[in-house]
Protein backbone atom coordinates (compact mmCIF):
# COMPACT_ATOMS: atom_id res chain seq x y z
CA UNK A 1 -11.23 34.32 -2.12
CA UNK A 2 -8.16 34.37 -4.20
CA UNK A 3 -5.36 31.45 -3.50
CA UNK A 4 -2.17 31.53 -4.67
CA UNK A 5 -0.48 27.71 -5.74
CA UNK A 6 2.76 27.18 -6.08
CA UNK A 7 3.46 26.46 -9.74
CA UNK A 8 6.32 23.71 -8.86
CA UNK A 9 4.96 20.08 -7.79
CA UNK A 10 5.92 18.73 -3.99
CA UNK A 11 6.75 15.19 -3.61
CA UNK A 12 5.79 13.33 0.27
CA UNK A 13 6.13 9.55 0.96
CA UNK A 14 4.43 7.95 3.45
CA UNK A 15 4.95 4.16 4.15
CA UNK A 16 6.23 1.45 7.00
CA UNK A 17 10.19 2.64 8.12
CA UNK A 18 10.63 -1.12 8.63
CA UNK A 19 9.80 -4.36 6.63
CA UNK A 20 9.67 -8.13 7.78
CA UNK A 21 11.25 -10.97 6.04
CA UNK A 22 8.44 -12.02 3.98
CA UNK A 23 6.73 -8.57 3.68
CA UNK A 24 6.57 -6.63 0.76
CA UNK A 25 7.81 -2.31 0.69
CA UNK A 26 5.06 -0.37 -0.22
CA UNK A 27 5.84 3.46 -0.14
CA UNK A 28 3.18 5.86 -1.36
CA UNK A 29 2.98 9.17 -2.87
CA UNK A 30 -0.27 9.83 -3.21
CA UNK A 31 -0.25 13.32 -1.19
CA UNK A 32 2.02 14.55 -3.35
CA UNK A 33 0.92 18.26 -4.82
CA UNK A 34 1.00 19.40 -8.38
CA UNK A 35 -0.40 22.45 -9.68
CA UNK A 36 -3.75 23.35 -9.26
CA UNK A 37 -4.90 19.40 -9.38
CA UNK A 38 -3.15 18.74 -12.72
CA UNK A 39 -1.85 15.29 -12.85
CA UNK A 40 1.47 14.12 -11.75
CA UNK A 41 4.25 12.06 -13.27
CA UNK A 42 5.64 9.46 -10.68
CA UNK A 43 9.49 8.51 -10.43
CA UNK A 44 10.91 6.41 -8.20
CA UNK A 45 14.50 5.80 -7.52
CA UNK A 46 16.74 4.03 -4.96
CA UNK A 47 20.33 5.43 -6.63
CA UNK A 48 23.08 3.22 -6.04
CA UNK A 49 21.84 -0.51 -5.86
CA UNK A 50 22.31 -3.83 -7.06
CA UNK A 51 20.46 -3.67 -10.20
CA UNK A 52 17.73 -5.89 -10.06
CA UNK A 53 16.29 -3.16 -7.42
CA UNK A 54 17.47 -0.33 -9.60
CA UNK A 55 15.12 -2.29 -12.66
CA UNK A 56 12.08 -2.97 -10.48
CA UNK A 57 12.15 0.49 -8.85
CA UNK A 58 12.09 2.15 -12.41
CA UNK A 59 9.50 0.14 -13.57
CA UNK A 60 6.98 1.73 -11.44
CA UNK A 61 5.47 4.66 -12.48
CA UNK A 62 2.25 4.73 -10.12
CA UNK A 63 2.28 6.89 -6.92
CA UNK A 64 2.73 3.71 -4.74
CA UNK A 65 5.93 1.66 -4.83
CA UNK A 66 5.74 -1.83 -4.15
CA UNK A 67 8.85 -3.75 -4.07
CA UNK A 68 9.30 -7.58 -2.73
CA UNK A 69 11.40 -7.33 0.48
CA UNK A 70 14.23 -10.00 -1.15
CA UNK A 71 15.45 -7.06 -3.30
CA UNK A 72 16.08 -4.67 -0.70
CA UNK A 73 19.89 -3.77 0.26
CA UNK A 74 19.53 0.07 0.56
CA UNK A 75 17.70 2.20 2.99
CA UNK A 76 16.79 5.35 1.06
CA UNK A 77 14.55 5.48 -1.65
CA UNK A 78 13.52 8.56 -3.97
CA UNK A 79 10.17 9.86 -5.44
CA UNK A 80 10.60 12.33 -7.87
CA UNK A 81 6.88 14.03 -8.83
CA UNK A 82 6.90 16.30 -11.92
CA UNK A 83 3.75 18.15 -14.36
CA UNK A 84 2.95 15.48 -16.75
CA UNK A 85 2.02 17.89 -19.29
CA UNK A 86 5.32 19.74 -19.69
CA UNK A 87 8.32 18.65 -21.39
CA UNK A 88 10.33 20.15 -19.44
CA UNK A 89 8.45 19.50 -16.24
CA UNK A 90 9.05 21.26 -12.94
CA UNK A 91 10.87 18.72 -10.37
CA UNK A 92 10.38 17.83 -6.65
CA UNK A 93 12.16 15.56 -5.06
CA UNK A 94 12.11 13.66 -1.69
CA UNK A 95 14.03 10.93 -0.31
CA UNK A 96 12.63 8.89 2.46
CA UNK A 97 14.78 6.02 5.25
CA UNK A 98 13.30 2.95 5.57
């Protein structure tokens, strides 16, 4: 039986939609899809943010974000998945409210 893939990667988070004081965010995108099982590249974002967020956000590349609650001040964050064996990689998006 013949399946067709979708050539372009799709990005999902899953995670907690709240955090305590002295817990820790950890969003994952694990289930993510690429193409046919080829690995993914990872990019997380949070956009407009005080920047020691904006630095520890991009300094995760993994398919799980883990951020210490103290830097949170925004409620959306972003994981972009892409082909990591194209240069010019085919893009999916997805923002998830925590």
């Amino acid at each position: 039986m013949w399946t067709s893939v979708s050539p372009c990667p799709t990005a999902f988070i899953s995670g907690v939609t709240t955090v305590g004081a002295c817990d820790r965010l950890s969003l994952d995108g694990r289930d993510s899809l690429g193409d046919q099982g080829r690995a993914l590249a990872y990019e997380w974002g949070v956009g407009a943010a005080p920047r020691a967020l904006v630095l520890a956000v991009a300094a995760q590349s993994a398919p799980v974000l883990d951020i210490d609650q103290a830097l949170l001040k925004v409620r959306r964050c972003r994981l972009t998945v892409s082909k990591a064996v194209l240069k010019a990689p085919m893009v999916s998006a997805l923002e998830a409210t925590i």
